[in-house]
Each structure stands twice: as structure tokens, then as C-alpha cells.
C-alpha atoms as a PDB file:
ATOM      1  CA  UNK A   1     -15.990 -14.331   8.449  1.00  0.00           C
ATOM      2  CA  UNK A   2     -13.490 -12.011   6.985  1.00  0.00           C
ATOM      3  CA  UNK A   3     -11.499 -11.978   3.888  1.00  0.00           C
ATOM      4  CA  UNK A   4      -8.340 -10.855   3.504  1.00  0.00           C
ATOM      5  CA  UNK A   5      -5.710  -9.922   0.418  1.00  0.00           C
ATOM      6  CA  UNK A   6      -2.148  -9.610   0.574  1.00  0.00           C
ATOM      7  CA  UNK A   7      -1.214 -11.577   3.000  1.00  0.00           C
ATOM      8  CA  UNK A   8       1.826 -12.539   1.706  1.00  0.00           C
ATOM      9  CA  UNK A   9       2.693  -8.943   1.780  1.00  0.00           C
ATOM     10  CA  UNK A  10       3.444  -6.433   4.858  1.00  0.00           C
ATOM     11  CA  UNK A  11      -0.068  -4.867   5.114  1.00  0.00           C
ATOM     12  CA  UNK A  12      -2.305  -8.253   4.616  1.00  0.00           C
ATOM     13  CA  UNK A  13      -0.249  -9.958   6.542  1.00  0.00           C
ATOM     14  CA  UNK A  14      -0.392  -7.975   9.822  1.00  0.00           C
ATOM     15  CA  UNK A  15      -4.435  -7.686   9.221  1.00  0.00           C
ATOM     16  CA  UNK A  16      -5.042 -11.062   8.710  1.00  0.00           C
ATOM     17  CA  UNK A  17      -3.089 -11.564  12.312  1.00  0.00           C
ATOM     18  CA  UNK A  18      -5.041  -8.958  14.141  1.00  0.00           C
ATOM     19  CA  UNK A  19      -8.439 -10.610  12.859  1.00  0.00           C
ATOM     20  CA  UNK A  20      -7.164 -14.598  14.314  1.00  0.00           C
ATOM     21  CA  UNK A  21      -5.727 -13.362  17.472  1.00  0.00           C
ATOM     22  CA  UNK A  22      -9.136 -11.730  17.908  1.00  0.00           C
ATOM     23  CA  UNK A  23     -10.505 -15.004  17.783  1.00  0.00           C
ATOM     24  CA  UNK A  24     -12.215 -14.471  14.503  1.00  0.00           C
ATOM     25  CA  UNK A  25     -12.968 -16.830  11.512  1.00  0.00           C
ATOM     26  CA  UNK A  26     -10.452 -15.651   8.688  1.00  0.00           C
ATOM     27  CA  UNK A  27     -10.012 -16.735   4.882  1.00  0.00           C
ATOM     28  CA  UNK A  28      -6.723 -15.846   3.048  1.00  0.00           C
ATOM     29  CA  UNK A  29      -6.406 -15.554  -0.211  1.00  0.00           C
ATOM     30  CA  UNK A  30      -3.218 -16.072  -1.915  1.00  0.00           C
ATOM     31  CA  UNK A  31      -1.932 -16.801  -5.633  1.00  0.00           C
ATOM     32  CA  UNK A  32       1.001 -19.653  -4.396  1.00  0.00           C
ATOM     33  CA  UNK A  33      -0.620 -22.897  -2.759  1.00  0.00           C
ATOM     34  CA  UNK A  34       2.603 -22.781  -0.795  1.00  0.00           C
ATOM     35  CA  UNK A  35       1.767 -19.622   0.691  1.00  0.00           C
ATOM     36  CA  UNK A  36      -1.042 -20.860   2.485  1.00  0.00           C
ATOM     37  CA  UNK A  37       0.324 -23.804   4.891  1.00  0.00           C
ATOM     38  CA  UNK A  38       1.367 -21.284   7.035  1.00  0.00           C
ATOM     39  CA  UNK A  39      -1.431 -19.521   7.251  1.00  0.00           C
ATOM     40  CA  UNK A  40      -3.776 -22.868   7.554  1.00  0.00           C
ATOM     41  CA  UNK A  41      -1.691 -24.068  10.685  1.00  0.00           C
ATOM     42  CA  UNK A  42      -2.229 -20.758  11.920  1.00  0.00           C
ATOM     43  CA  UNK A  43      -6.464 -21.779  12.134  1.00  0.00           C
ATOM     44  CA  UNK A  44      -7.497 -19.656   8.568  1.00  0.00           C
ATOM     45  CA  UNK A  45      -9.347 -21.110   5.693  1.00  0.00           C
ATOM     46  CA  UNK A  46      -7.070 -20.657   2.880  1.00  0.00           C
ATOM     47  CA  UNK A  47      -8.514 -19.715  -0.913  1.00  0.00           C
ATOM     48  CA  UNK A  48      -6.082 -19.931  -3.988  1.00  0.00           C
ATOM     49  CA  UNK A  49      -6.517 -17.162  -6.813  1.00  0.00           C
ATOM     50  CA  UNK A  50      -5.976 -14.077  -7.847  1.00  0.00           C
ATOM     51  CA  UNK A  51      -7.514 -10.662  -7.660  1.00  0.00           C
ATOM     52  CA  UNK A  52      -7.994 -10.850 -11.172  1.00  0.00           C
ATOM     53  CA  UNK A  53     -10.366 -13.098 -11.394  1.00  0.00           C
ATOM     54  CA  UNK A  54     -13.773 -12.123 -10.788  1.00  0.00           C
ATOM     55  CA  UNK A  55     -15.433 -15.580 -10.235  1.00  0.00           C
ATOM     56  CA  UNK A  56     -13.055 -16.783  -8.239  1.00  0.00           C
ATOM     57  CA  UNK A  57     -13.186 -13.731  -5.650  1.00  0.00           C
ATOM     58  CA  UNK A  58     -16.777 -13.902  -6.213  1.00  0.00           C
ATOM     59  CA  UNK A  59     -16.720 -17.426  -4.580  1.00  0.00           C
ATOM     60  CA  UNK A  60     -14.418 -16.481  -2.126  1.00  0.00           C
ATOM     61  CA  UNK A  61     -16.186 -13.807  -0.545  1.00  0.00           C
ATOM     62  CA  UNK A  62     -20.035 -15.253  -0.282  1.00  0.00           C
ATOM     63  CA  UNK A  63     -21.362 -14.874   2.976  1.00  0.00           C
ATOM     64  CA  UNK A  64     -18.010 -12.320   4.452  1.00  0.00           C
ATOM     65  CA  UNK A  65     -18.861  -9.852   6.956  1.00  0.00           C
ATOM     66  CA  UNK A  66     -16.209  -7.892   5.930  1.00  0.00           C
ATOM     67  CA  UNK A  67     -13.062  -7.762   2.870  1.00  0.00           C
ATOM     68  CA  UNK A  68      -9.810  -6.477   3.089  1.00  0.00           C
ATOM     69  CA  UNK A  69      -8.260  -5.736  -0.057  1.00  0.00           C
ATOM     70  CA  UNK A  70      -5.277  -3.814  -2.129  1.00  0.00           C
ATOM     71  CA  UNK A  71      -4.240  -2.960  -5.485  1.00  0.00           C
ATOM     72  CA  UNK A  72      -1.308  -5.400  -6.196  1.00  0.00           C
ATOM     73  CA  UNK A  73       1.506  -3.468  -8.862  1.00  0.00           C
ATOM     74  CA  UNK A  74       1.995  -5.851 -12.106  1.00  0.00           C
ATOM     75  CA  UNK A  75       5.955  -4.576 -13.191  1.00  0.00           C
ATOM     76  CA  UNK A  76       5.502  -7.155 -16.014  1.00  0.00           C
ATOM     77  CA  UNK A  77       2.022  -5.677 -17.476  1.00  0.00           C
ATOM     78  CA  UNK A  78       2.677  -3.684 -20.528  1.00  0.00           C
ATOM     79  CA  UNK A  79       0.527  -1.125 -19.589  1.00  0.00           C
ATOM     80  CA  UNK A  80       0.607  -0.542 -15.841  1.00  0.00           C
ATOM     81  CA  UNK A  81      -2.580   1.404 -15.291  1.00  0.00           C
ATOM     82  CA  UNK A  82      -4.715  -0.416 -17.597  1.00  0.00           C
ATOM     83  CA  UNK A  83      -3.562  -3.425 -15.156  1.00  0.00           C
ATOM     84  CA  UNK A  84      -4.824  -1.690 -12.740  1.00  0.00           C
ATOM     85  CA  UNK A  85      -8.285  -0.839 -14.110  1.00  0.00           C
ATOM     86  CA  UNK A  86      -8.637  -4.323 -14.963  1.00  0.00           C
ATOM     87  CA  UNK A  87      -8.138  -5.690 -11.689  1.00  0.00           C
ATOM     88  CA  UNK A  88     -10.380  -3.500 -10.135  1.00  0.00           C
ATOM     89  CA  UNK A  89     -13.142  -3.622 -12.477  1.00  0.00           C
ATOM     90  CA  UNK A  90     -12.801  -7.617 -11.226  1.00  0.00           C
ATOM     91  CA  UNK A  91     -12.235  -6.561  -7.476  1.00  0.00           C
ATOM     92  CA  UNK A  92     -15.590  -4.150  -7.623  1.00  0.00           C
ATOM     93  CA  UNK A  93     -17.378  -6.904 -10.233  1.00  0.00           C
ATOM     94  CA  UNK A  94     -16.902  -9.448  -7.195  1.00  0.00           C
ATOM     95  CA  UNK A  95     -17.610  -7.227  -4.395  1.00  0.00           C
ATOM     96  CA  UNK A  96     -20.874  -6.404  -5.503  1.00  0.00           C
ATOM     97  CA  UNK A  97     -22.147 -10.170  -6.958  1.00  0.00           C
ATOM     98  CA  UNK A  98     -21.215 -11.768  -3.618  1.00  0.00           C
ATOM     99  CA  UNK A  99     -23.245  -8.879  -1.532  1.00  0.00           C
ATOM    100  CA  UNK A 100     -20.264  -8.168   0.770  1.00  0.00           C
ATOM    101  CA  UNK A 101     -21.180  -5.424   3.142  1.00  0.00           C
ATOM    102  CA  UNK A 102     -18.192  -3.622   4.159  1.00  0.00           C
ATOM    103  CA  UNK A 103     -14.825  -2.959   2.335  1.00  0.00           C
ATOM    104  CA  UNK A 104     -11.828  -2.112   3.700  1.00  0.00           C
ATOM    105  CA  UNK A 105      -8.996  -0.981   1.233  1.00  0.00           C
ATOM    106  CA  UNK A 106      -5.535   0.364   1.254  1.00  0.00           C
ATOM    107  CA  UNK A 107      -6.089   3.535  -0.902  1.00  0.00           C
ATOM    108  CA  UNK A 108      -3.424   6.041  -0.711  1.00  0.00           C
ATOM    109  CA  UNK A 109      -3.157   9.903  -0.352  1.00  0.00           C
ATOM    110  CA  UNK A 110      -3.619  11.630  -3.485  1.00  0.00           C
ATOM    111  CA  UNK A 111      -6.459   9.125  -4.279  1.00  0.00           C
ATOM    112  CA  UNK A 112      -8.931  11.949  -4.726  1.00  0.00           C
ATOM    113  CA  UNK A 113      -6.786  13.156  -7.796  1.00  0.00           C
ATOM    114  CA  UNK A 114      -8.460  11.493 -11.289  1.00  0.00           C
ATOM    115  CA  UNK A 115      -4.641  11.899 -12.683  1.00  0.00           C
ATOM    116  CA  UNK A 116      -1.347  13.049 -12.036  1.00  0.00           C
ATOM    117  CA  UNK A 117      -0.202  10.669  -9.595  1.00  0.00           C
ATOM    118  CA  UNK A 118       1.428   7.965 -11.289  1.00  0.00           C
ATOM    119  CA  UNK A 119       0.418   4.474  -9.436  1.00  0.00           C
ATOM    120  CA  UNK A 120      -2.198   6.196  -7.555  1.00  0.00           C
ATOM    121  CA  UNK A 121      -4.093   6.650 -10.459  1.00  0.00           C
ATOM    122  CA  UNK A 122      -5.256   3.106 -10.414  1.00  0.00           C
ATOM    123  CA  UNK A 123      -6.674   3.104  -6.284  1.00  0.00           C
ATOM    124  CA  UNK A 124      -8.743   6.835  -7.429  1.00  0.00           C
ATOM    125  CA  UNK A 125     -10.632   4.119 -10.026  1.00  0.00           C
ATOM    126  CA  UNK A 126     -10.778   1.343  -7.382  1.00  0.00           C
ATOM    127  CA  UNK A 127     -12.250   3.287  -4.643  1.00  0.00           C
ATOM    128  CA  UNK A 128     -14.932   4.839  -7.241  1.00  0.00           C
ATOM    129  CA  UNK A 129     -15.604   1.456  -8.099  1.00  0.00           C
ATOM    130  CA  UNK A 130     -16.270   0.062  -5.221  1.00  0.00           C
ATOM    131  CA  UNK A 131     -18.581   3.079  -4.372  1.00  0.00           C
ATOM    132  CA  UNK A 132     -20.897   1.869  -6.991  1.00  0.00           C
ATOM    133  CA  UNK A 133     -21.358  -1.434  -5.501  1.00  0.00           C
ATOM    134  CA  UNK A 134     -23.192  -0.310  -3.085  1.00  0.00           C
ATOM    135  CA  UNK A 135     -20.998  -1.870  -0.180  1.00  0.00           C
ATOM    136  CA  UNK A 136     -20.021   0.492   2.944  1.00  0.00           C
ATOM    137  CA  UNK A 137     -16.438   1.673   1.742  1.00  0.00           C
ATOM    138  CA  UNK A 138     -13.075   2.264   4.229  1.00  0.00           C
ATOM    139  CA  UNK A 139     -11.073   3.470   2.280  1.00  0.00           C
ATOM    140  CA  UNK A 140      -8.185   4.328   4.312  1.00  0.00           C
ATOM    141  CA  UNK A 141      -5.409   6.798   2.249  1.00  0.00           C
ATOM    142  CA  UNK A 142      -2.286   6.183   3.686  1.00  0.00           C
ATOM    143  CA  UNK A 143       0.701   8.229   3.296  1.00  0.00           C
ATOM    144  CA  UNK A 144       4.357   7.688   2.311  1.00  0.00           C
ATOM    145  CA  UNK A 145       5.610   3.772   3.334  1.00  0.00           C
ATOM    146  CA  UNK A 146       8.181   4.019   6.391  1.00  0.00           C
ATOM    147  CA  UNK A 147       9.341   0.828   4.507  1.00  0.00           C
ATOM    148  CA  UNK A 148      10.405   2.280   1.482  1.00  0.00           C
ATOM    149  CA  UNK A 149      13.034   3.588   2.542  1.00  0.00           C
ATOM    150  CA  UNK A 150      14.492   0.122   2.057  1.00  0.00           C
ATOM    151  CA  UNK A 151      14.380   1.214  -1.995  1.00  0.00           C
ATOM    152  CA  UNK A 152      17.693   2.821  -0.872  1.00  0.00           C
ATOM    153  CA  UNK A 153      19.028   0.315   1.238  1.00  0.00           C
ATOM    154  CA  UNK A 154      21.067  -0.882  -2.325  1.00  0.00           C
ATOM    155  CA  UNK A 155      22.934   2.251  -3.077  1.00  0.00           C
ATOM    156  CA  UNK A 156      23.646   2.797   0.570  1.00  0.00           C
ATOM    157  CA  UNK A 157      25.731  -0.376   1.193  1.00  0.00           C
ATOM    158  CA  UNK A 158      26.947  -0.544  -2.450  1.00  0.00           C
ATOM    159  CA  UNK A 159      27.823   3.430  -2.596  1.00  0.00           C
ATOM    160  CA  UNK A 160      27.216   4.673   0.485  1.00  0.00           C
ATOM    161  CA  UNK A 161      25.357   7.343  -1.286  1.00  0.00           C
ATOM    162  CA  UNK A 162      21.225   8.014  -0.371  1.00  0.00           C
ATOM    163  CA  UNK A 163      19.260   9.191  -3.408  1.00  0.00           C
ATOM    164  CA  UNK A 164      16.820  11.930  -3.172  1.00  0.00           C
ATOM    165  CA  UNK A 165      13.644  12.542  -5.733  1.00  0.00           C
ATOM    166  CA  UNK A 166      12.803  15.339  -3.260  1.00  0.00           C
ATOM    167  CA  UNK A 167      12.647  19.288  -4.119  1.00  0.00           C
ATOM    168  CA  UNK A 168      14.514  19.828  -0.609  1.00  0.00           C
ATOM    169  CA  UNK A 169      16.250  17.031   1.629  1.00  0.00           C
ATOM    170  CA  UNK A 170      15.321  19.143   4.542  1.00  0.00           C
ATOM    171  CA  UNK A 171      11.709  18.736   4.077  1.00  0.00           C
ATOM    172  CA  UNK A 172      10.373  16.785   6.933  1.00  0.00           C
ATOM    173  CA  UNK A 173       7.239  14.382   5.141  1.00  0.00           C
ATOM    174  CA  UNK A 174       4.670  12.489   7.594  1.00  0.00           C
ATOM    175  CA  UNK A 175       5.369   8.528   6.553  1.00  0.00           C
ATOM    176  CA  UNK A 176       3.587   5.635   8.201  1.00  0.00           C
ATOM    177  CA  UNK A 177       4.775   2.040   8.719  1.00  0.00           C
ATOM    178  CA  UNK A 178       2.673  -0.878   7.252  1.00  0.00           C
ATOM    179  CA  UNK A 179       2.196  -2.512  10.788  1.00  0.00           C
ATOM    180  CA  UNK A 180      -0.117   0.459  11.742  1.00  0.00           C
ATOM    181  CA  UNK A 181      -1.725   0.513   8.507  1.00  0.00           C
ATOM    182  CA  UNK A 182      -2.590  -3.173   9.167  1.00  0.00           C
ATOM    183  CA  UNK A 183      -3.801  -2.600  12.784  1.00  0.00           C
ATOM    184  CA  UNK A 184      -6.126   0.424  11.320  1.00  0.00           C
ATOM    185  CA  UNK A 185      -7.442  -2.171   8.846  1.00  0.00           C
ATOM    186  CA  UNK A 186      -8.124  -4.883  11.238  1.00  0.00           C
ATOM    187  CA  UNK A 187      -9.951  -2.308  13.847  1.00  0.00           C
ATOM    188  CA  UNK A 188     -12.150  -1.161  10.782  1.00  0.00           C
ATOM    189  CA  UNK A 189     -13.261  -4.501   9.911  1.00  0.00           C
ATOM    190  CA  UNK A 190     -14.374  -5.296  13.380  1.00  0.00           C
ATOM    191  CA  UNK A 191     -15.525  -2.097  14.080  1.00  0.00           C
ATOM    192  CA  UNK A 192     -16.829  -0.268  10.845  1.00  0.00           C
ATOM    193  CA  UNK A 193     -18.415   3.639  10.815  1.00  0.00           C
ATOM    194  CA  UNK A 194     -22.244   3.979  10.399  1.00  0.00           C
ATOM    195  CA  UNK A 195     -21.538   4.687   6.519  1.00  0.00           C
ATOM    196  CA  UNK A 196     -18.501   4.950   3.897  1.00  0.00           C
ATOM    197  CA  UNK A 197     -15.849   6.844   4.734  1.00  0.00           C
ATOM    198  CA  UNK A 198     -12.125   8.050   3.737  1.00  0.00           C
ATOM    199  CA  UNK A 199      -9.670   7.719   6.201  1.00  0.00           C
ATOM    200  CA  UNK A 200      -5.911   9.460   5.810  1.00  0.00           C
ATOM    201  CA  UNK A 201      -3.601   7.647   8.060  1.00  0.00           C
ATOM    202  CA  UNK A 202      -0.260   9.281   8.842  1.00  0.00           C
ATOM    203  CA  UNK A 203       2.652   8.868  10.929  1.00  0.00           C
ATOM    204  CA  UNK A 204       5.673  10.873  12.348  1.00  0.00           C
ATOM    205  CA  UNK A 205       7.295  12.990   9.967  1.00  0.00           C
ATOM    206  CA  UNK A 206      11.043  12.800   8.279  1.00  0.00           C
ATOM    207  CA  UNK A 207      13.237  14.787   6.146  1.00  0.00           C
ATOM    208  CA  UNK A 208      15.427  13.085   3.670  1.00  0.00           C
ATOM    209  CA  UNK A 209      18.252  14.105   5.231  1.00  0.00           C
ATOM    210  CA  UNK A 210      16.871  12.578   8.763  1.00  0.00           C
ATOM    211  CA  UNK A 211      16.369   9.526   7.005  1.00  0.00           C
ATOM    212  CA  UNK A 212      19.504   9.128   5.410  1.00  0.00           C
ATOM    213  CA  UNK A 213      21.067   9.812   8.934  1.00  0.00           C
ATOM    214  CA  UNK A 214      19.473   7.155  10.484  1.00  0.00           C
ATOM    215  CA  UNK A 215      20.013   4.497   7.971  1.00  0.00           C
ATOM    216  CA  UNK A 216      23.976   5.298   7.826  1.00  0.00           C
ATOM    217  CA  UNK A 217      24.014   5.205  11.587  1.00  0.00           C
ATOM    218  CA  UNK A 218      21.960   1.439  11.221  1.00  0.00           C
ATOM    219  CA  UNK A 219      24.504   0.530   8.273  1.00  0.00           C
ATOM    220  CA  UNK A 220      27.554   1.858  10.645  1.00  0.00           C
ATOM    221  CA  UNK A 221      28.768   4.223   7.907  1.00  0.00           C
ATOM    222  CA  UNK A 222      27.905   7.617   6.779  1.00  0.00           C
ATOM    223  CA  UNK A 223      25.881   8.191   3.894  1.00  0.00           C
ATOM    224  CA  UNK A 224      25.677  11.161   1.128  1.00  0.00           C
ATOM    225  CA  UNK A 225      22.712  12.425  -0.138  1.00  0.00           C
ATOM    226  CA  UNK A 226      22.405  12.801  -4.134  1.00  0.00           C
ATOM    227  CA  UNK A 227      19.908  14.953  -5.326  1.00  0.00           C
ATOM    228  CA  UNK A 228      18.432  13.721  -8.415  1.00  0.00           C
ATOM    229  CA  UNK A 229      16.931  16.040 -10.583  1.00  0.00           C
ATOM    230  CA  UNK A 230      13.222  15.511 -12.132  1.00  0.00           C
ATOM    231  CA  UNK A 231      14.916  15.375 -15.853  1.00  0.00           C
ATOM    232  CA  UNK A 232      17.135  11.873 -14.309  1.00  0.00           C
ATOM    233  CA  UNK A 233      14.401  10.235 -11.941  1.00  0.00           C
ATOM    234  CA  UNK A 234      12.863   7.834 -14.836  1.00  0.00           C
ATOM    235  CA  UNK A 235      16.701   6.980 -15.995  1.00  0.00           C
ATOM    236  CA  UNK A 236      17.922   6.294 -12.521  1.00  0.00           C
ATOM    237  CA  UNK A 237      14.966   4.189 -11.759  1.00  0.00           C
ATOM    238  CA  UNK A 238      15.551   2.419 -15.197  1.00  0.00           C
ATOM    239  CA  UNK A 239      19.118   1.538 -13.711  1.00  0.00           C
ATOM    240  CA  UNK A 240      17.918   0.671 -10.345  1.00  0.00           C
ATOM    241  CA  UNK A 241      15.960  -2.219 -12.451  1.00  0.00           C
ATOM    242  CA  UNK A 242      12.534  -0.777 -13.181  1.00  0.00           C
ATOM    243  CA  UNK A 243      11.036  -1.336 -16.431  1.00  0.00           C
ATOM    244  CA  UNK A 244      10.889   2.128 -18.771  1.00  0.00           C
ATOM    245  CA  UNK A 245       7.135   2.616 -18.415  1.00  0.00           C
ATOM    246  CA  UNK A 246       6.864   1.519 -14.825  1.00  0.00           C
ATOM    247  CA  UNK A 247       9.199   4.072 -14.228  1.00  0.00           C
ATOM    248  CA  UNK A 248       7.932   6.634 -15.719  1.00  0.00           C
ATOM    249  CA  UNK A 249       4.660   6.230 -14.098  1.00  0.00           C
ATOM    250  CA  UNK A 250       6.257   6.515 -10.529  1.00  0.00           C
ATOM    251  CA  UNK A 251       7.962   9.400 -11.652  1.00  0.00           C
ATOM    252  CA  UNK A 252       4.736  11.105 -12.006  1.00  0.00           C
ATOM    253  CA  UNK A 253       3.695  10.370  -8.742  1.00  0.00           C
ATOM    254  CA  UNK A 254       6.932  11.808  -7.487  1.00  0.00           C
ATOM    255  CA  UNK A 255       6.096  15.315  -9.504  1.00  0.00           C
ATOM    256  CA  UNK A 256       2.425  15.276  -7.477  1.00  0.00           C
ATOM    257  CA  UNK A 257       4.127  15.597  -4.491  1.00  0.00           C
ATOM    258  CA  UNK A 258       6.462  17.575  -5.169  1.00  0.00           C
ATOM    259  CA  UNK A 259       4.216  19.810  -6.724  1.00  0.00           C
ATOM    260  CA  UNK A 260       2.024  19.706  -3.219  1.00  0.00           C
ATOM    261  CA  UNK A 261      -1.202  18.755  -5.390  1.00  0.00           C
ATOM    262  CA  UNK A 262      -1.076  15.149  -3.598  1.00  0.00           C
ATOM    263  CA  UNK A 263      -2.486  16.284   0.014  1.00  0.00           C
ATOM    264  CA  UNK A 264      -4.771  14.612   3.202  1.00  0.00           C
ATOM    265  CA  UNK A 265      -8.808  14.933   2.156  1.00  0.00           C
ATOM    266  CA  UNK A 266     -10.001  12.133   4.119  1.00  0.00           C
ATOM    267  CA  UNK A 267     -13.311  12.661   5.963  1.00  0.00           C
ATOM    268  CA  UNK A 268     -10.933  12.175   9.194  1.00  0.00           C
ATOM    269  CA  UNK A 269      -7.449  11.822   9.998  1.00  0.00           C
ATOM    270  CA  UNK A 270      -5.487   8.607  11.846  1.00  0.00           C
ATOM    271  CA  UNK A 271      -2.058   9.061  13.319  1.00  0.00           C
ATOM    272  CA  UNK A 272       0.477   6.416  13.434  1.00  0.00           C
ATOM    273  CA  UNK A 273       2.921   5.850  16.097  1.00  0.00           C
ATOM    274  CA  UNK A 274       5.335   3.636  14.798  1.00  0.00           C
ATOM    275  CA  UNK A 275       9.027   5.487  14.151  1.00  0.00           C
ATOM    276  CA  UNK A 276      11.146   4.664  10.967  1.00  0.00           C
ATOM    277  CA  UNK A 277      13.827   3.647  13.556  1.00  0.00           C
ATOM    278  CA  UNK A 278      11.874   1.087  14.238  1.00  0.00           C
ATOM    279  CA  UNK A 279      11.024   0.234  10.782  1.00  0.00           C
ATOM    280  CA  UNK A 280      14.896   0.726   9.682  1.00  0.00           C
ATOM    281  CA  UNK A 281      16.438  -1.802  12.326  1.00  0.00           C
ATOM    282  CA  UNK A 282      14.002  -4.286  11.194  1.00  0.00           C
ATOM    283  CA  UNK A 283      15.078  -3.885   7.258  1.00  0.00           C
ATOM    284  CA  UNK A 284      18.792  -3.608   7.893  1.00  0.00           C
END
């Protein structure tokens, strides 16, 4: 039997699919009652509760072969990364009372770094916790979200204007799309590596400018880039409805990449094939 977080989300959701059309036995967990009919009629057992809580996960995930799991952003905490630390002290409490072998979680590039990397900050803590569970660890680092690009989707139809937190729009980045981060997920549950291991996962790769090309051709209109300097990212976040501190901490991250500390160190690296065309036609 396999667990599996976040289904409500793009990366759970596709996992959790993978598992049932492989004919396996599947529980869900998911905060919203609601949230779960579907997947019920769909042939999963369905758990209610949050990642928070340790006995509840605890519960949840006696006798699993395997757990999928995430790091789920709180906007509303007052202090994101001690959010973060909280959940995952609860995620790595439950993981090692229930005697769950294998863990597969959706770390993120950078994860290596103790600080310096805004939200990533909190998966370096989760995957170190986990790693003193005991349990065989997958930690697969992903890169940049194809789907993110739908953070611009806003200013594009309102302004026709594409922001840019980039040093250089002609910078081509490697991004992945959730879908294969899901499939990569699924395949490690059912098929997990002799021992713990860090996986970077990566896709094709895109300059800003590329990206803003294809998303005015989607939209039917042409878009302009505006570079935003570092001194303006928090305030134009703030305006784009972030709260202050949240958006300060994703500035950060935005400074470790630009910087070129936040870098692949996975023991091996996975390559993606979906395209953000793809990935844009779906969003617009």
C-alpha cells in the first residue's frame, strides 16, 4: 500500500494516478473531506488530516510500502520557515514511528544549501530529517516549475507586460513540468534504488524571453518583458498579493539563483520531456 500527499495539488495528484492505474492499493490523504469523493470513486482509501499532525500521519502510514510526500507553503504562517520546520519535524516524527520503509519526496534543487534559498530552506531540513529516520530516502530535487510561468499569466492579459526577476532574459534555464515530476515519483515508489538517494530532475531549457514569446503567441498578443531589479522584487511581489515576509523569503531564493550558488548535486540526474508549450496551452 502506498501513501500519497498532495493530491489535491499538480504533483500528488498525477502520482497518486500512476500508482491506481498500476493496479496498486493507494491511500490519499487530504485536509477537505470533499476532496476525497473523487478520489474514493476512483478505488483509493481516503485519510483526512494534515501533514501537521504527527499522530494522525502516524496512523495513516502503518503498514505502507512506500510514502509520497511534499512540503506544503503556509502564506498565512507568520513565520514561513519556522512553518516549515514544524511540519517536517511532524512529517519525519511520523515517518519513523510508523516504520515506513521508503520515502519519496519532492525536494528541490538548491536543497543541499543549509541557507540562502528562501523556501528551499525548509525541504534542506526535511530531507535531513527524514535521513535520521532511518527510512530509504528519494529525494528527488527538481528544478524550476514549467507551471509557474502561470505567476505571469495576470500581468500578461491585464498589461500585456511579462515580468522578469532574472539577471538576463536571454538566459535559457532547464524547467520541468509537474506531470513528469509525478511520473518520476510514482516509478520510484514501485521501483526504489538499493539505498537513499538524491535525484535532480530537469527538463528542456527556456530563456525568459522564449517564454514570454510563447505565452503572447498562446494569449494572441505580444508581450513586453520588464526587468525588475533585485532592490523592487519583494515590493512587486507585495503588489502581486504576497504577504511582506513571504515575499521576502522568495526573493531570496531568486538571489540563489541568480547568484548560480543554487546548482544540480544529486547522486544522478533525470531528464524531463515535457515542453512548456505543452504546459502553457494547458494554463491559458
Amino acid at each position: 500500500m502506498y501513501v500519497v500527499a498532495g493530491v489535491s495539488g499538480h504533483v500528488g495528484s498525477v502520482v497518486a494516478e500512476a500508482l491506481l492505474a498500476k493496479g496498486q492499493k493507494v491511500k490519499v490523504l487530504v485536509r477537505d473531506a470533499a476532496k476525497g469523493l473523487a478520489w474514493s470513486k476512483k478505488g483509493a482509501e481516503v485519510a483526512q488530516g494534515s501533514l501537521e499532525d504527527q499522530a494522525f500521519l502516524t496512523g495513516a502510514l502503518k503498514g505502507a510500502t512506500g510514502f509520497f510526500t511534499l512540503l506544503p507553503p503556509n502564506y498565512a504562517a507568520p513565520d514561513f520557515y519556522a512553518f516549515q520546520c514544524a511540519t517536517s519535524d511532524a512529517i519525519a516524527g511520523a515517518v519513523k514511528a510508523s516504520g515506513v520503509p521508503h520515502v519519496v519526496l519532492l525536494s528541490s534543487v538548491g536543497a543541499d544549501l543549509p541557507s540562502g534559498t528562501g523556501p528551499i530552506k525548509g525541504l534542506h531540513y526535511l530531507e535531513n530529517a527524514l535521513r535520521k529516520t532511518g527510512t530509504k530516502l528519494t529525494a528527488i530535487r527538481a528544478g524550476y516549475f514549467q507551471e509557474n510561468v502561470a505567476n505571469s499569466l495576470a500581468p500578461a492579459k491585464g498589461m500585456g507586460v511579462f515580468p522578469n526577476f532574472t539577471p538576463s532574459a536571454d538566459y535559457p534555464m532547464p524547467m520541468i513540468a509537474t506531470k513528469d515530476i509525478g511520473a518520476l515519483a510514482a516509478e520510484s515508489l514501485l521501483a526504489p534504488a538499493g539505498k537513499s538517494e538524491i535525484v535532480d530532475l530537469h527538463g528542456p531549457a527556456y530563456s525568459i524571453r522564449q517564454l514570454s514569446d510563447k505565452l503572447g503567441q498562446a494569449l494572441g498578443k505580444p508581450l513586453q518583458i520588464v526587468d525588475i531589479p533585485q532592490a523592487g522584487w519583494v515590493d512587486a511581489m507585495v503588489k502581486a498579493g504576497l504577504p511582506p515576509h513571504v515575499a521576502e523569503v522568495y526573493a531570496e531564493m531568486y538571489a540563489g539563483f541568480a547568484s548560480g550558488a543554487i546548482v544540480p548535486k544529486g547522486d544522478r540526474m533525470v531528464q524531463g520531456k515535457t515542453t512548456v508549450d505543452e504546459v502553457i496551452k494547458t494554463l491559458v
